[in-house]
C-alpha atoms as a PDB file:
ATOM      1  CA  UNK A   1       9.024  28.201  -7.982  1.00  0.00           C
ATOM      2  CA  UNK A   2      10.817  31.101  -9.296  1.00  0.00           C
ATOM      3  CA  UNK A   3       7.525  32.400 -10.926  1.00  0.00           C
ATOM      4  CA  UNK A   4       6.191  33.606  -7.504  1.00  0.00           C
ATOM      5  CA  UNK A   5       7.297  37.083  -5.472  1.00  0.00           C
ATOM      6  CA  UNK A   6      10.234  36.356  -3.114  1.00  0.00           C
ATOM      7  CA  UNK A   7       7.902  37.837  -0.428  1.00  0.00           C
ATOM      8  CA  UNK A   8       5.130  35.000  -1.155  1.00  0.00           C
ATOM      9  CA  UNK A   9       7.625  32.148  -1.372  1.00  0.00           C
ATOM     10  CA  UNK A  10       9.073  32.834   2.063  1.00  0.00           C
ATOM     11  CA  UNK A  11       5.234  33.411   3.441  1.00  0.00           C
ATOM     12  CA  UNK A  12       4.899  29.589   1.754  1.00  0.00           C
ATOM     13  CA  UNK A  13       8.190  28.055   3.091  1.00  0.00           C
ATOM     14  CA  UNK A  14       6.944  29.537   6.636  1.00  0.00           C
ATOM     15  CA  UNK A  15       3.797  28.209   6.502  1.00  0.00           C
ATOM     16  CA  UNK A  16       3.547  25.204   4.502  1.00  0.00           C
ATOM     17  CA  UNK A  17       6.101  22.108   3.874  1.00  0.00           C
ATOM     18  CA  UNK A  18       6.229  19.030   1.565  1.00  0.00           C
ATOM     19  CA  UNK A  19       7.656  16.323   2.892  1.00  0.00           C
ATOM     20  CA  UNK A  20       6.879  12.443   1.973  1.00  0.00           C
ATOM     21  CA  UNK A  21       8.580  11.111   5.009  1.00  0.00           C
ATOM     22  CA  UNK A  22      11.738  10.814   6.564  1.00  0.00           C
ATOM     23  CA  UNK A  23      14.107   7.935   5.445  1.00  0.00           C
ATOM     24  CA  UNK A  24      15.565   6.137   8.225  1.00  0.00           C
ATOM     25  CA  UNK A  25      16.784   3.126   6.084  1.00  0.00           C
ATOM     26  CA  UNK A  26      17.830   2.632   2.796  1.00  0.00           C
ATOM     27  CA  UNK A  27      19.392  -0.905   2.230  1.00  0.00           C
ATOM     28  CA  UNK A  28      19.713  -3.012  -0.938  1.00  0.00           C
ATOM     29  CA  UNK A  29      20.313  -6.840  -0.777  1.00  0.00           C
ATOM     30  CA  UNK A  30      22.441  -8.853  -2.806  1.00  0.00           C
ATOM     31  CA  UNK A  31      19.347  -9.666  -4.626  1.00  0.00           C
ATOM     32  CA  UNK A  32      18.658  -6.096  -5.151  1.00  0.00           C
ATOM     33  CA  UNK A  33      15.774  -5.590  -3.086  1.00  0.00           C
ATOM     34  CA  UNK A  34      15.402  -2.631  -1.153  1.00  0.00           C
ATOM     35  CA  UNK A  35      13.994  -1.655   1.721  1.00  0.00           C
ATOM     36  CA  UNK A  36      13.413   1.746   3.057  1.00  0.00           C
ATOM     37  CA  UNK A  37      12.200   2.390   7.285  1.00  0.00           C
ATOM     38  CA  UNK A  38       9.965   5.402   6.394  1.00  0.00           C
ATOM     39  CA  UNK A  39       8.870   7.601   9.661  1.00  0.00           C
ATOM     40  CA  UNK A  40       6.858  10.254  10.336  1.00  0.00           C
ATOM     41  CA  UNK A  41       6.920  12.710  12.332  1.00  0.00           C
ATOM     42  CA  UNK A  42       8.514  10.570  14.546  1.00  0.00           C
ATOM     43  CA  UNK A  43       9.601  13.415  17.032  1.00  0.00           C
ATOM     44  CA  UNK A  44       6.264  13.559  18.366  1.00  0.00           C
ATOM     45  CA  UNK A  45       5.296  10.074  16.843  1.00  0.00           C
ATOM     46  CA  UNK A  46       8.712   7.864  17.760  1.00  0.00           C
ATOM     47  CA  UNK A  47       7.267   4.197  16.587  1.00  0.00           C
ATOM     48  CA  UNK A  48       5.520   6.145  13.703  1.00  0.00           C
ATOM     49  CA  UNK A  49       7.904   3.582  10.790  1.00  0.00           C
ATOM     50  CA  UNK A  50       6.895   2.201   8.553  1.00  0.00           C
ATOM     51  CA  UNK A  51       8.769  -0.772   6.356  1.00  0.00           C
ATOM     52  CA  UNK A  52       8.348  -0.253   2.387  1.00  0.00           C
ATOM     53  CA  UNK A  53      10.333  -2.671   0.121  1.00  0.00           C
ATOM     54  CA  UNK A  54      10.910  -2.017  -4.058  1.00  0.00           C
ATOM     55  CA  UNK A  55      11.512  -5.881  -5.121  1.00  0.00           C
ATOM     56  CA  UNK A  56      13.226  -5.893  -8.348  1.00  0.00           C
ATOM     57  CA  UNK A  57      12.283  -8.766 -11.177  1.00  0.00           C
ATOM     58  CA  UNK A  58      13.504  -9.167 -15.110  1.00  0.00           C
ATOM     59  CA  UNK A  59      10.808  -6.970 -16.597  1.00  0.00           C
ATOM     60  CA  UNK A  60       9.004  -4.902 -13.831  1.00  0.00           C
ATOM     61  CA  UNK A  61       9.995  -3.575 -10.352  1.00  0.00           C
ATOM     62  CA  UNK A  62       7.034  -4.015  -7.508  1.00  0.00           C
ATOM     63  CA  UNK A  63       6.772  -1.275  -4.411  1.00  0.00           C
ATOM     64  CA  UNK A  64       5.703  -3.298  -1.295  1.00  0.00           C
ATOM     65  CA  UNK A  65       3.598  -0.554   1.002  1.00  0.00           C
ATOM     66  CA  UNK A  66       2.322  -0.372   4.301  1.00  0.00           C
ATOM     67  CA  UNK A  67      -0.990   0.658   5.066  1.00  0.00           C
ATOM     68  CA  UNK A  68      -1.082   1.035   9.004  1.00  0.00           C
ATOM     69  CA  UNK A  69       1.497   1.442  11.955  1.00  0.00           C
ATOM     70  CA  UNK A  70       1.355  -2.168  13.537  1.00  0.00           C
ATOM     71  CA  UNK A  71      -1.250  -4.393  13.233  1.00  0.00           C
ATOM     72  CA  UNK A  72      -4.266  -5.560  14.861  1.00  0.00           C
ATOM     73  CA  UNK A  73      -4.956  -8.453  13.433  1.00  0.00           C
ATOM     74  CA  UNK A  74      -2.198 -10.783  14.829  1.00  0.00           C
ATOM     75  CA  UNK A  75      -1.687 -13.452  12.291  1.00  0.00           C
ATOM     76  CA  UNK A  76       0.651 -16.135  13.623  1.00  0.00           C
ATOM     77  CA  UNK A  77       3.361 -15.873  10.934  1.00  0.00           C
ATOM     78  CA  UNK A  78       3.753 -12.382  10.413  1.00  0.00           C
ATOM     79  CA  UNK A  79       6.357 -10.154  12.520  1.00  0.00           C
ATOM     80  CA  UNK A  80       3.696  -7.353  12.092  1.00  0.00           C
ATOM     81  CA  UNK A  81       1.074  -9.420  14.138  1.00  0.00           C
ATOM     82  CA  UNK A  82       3.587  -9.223  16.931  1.00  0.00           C
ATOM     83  CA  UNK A  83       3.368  -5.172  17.000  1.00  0.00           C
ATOM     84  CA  UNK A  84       1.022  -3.059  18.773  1.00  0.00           C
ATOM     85  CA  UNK A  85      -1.287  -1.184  16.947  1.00  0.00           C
ATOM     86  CA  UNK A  86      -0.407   2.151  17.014  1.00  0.00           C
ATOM     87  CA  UNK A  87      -2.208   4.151  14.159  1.00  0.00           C
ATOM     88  CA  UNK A  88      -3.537   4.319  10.361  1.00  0.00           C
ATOM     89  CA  UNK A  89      -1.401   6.071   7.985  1.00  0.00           C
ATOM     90  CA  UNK A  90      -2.704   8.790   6.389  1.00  0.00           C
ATOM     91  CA  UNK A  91      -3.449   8.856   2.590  1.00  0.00           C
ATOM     92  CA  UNK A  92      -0.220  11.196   2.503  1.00  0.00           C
ATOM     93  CA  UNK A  93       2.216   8.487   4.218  1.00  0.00           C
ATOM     94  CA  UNK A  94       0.720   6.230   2.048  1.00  0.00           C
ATOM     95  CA  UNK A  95       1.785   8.171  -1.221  1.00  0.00           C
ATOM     96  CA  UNK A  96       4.724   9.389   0.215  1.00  0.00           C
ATOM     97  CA  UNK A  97       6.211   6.209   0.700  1.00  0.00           C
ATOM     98  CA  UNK A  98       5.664   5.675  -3.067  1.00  0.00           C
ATOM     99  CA  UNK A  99       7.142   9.062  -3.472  1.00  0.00           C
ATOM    100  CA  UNK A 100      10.207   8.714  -1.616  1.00  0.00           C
ATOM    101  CA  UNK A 101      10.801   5.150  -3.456  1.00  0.00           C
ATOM    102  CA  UNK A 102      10.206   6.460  -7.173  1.00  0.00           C
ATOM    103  CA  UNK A 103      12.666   9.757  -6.043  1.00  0.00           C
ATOM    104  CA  UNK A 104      15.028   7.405  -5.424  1.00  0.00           C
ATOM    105  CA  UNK A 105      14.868   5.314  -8.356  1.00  0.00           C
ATOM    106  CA  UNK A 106      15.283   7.849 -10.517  1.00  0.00           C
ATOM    107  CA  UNK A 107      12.159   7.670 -11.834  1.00  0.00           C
ATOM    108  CA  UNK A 108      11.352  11.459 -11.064  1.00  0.00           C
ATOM    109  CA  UNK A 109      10.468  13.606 -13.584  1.00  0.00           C
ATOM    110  CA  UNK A 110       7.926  11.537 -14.746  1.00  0.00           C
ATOM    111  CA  UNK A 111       7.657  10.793 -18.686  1.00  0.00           C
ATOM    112  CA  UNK A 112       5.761   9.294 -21.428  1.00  0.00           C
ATOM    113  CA  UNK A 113       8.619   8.593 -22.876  1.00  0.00           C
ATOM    114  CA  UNK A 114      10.777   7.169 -19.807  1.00  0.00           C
ATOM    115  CA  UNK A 115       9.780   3.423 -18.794  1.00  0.00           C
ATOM    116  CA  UNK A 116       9.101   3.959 -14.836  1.00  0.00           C
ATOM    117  CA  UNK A 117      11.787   1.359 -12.413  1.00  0.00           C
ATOM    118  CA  UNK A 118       8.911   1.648 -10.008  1.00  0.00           C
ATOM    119  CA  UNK A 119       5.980  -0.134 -11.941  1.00  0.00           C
ATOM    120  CA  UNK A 120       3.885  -2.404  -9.991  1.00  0.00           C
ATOM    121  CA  UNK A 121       2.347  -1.700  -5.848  1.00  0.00           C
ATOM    122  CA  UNK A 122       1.197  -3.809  -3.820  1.00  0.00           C
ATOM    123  CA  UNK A 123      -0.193  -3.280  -0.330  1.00  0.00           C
ATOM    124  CA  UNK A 124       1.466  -6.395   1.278  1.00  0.00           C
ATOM    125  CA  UNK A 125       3.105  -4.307   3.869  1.00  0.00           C
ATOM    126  CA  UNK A 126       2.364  -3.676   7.618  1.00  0.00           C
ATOM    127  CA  UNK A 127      -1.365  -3.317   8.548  1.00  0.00           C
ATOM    128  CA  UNK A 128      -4.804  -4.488   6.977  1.00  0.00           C
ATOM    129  CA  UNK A 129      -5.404  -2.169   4.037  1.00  0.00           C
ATOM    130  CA  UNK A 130      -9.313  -2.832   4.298  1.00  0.00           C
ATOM    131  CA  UNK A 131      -9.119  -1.860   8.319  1.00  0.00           C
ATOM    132  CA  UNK A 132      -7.449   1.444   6.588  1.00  0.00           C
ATOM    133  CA  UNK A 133     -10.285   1.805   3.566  1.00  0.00           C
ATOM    134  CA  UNK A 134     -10.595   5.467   4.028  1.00  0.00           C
ATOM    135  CA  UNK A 135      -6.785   6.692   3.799  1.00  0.00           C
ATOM    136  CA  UNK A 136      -5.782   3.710   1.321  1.00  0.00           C
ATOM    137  CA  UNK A 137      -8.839   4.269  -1.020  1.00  0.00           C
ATOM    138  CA  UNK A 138      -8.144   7.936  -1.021  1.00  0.00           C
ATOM    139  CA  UNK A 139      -4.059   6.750  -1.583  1.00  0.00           C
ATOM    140  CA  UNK A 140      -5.450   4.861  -4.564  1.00  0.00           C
ATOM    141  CA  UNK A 141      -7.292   7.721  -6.206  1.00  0.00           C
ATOM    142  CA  UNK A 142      -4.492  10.118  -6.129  1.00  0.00           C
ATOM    143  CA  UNK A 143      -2.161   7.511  -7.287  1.00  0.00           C
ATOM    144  CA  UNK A 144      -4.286   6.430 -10.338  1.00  0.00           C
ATOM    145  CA  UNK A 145      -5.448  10.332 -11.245  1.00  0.00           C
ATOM    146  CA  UNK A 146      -5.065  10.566 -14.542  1.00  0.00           C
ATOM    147  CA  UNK A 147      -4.091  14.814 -13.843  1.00  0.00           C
ATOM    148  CA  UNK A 148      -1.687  13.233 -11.553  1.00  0.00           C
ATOM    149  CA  UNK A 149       0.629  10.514 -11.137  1.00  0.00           C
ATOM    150  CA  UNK A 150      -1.639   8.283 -13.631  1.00  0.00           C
ATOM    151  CA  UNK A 151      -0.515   4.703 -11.998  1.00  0.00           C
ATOM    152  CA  UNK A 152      -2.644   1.957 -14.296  1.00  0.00           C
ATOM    153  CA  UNK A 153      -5.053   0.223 -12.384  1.00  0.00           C
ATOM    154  CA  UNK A 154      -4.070  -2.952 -12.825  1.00  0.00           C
ATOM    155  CA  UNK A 155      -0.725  -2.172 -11.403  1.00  0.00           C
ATOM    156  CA  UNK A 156      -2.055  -1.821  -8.080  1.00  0.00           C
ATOM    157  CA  UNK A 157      -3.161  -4.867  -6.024  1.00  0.00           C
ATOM    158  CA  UNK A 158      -4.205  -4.791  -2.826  1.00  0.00           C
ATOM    159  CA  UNK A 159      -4.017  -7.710  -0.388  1.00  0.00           C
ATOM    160  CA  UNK A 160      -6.554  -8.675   2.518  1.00  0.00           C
ATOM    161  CA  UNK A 161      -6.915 -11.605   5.468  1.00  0.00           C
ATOM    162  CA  UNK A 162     -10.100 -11.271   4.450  1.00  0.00           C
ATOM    163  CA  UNK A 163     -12.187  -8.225   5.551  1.00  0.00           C
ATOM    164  CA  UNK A 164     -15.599  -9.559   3.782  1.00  0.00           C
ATOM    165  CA  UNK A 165     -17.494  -6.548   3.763  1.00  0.00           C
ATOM    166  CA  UNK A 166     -14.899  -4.595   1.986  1.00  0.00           C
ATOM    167  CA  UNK A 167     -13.514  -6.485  -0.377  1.00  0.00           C
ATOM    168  CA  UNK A 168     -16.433  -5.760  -2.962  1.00  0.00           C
ATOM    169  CA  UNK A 169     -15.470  -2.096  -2.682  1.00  0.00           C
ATOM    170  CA  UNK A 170     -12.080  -2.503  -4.208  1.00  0.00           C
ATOM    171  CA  UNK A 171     -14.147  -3.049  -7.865  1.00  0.00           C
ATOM    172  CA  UNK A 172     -16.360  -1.526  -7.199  1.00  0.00           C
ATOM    173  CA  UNK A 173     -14.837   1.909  -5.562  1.00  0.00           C
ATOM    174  CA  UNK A 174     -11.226   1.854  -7.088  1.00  0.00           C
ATOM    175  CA  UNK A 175     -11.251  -1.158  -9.954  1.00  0.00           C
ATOM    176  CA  UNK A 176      -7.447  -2.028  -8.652  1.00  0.00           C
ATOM    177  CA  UNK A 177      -5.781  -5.832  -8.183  1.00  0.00           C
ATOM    178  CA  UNK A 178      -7.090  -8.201  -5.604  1.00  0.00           C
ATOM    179  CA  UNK A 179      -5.312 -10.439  -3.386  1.00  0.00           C
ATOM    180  CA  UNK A 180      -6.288 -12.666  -0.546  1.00  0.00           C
ATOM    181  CA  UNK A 181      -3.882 -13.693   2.440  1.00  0.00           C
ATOM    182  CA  UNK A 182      -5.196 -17.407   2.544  1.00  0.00           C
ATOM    183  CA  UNK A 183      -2.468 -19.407   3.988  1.00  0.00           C
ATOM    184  CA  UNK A 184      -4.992 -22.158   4.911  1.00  0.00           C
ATOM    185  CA  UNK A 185      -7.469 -23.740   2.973  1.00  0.00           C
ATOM    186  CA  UNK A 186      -9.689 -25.464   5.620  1.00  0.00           C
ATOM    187  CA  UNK A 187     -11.416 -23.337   8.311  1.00  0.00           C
ATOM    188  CA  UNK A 188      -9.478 -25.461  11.461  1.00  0.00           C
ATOM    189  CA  UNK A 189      -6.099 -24.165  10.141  1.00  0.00           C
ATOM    190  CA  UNK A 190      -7.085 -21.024   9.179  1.00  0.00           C
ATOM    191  CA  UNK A 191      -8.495 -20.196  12.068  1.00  0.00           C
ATOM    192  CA  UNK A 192      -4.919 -20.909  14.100  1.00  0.00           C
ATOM    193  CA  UNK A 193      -3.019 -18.983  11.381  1.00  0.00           C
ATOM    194  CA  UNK A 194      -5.321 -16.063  10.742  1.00  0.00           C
ATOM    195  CA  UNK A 195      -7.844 -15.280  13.246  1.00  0.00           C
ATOM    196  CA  UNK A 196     -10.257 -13.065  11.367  1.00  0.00           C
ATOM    197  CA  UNK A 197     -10.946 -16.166   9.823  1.00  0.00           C
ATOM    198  CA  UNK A 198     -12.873 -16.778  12.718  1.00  0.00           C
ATOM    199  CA  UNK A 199     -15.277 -13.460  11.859  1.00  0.00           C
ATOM    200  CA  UNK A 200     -15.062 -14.226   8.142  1.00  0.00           C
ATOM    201  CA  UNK A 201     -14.603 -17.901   7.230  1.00  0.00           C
ATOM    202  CA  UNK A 202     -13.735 -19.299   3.798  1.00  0.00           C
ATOM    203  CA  UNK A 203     -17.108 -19.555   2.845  1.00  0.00           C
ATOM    204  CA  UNK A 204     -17.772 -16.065   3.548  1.00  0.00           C
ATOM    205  CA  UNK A 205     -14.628 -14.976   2.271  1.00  0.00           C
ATOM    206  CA  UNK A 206     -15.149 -16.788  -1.253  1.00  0.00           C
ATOM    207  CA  UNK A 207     -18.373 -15.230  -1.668  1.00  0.00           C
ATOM    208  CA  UNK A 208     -17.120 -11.926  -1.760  1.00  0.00           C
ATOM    209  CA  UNK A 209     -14.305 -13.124  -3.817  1.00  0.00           C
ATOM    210  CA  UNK A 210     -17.020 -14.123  -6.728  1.00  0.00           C
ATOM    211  CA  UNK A 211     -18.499 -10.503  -5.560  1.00  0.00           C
ATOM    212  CA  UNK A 212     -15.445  -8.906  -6.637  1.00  0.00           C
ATOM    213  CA  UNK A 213     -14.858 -10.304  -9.738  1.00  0.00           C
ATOM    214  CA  UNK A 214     -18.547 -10.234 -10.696  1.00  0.00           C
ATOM    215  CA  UNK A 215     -18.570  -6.092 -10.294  1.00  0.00           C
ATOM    216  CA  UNK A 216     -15.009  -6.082 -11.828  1.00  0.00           C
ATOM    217  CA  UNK A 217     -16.398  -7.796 -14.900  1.00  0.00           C
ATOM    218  CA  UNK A 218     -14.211  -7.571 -18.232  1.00  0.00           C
ATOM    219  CA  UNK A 219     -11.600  -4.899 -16.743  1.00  0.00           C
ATOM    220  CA  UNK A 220     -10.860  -7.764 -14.520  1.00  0.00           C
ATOM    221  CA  UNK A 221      -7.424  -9.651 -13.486  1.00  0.00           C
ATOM    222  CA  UNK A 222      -7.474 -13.742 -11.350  1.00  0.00           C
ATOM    223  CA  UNK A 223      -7.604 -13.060  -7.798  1.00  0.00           C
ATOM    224  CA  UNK A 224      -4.344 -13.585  -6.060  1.00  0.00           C
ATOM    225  CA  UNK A 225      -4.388 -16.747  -3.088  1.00  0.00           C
ATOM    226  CA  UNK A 226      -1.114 -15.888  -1.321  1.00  0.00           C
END
């Protein structure tokens, strides 16, 4: 910022940083997918990495985030279910893995006039979002401020196993996506694959499903099964 003293800019670069994560991976597939290995501050933090993927498709481009280092929730088929739970990510990782990804698509200086590569999120990466509400909810609100980056709404979806008491909150806190991690539709199954189902069952889970879209209303989109 060239518009500030010489003396106060070294004062700031001495005292203050901005940094959105280091990038310890960037790899694009055939396919054109790519996936970043994000860390942070992973000299004192060395397992603080997270994966975040940008999956490319004819009309749109989707950012895959992660929400938490590891996972608690151990979910047979996911590789994240096999990894210790080491930490939430702040709402600052969380945005700065969307930063990082949109800086290198080019999409950076942002424009009204400039179709964004980066255009849908979803938080399908590692972690429970809803075990994260505080940092991702905040992450959601700075990515949707209309003084700020201005991300649509309904261009973020968020994606739960199926943390009941939460799920309500996403209409009625942020009015963003919703998707549910079903993998199972009886309760026997379900509880093998995804053992919060045990906490939560599908009954449970599908009432605050109808919760959701009842407080979403007309701004709303179908829930996602995956």
């Amino acid at each position: 910022m060239t518009n500030l003293s010489k003396n106060l800019q070294a004062e700031l670069n001495a005292k203050y940083e901005i940094s959105y994560g280091d990038i310890k991976l960037d790899k694009i597939a055939a396919d054109d997918t790519r996936k970043f290995l994000i860390g942070f501050n992973t000299k004192q933090e060395p397992r603080a990495i997270v994966e975040t993927v940008l999956i490319p498709e004819l009309t749109r481009s989707t950012l895959c985030v992660s929400s938490q280092i590891g996972c608690s929730l151990n979910c047979s088929f996911c590789h994240t279910g096999t990894q210790k739970l080491e930490r939430s990510l702040t709402s600052a990782e969380v945005v700065g893995q969307y930063m990082i990804a949109a800086q290198c698509s080019g999409d950076f200086p942002l424009s009204d006039t400039k179709k964004r590569t980066v255009s849908n999120m979803v938080f399908m990466g590692q972690g429970e979002p809803l075990y994260n509400w505080r940092n991702v909810s905040k992450a959601v609100k700075i990515l949707t401020d209309p003084a700020g980056l201005n991300w649509s709404k309904s261009k973020i979806t968020i994606s739960t196993s199926g943390v009941v008491p939460m799920i309500p909150k996403i209409a009625t806190e942020l009015g963003v996506s919703l998707a549910i991690s079903l993998h199972a539709t009886n309760n026997e199954l379900r509880d093998e694959l995804v053992p919060l189902n045990k906490t939560f069952p599908l009954e449970v889970l599908l009432e605050a499903c109808k919760e959701y879209a009842h407080h979403m209303g007309s701004r709303g989109r179908r829930i996602t099964f995956e």
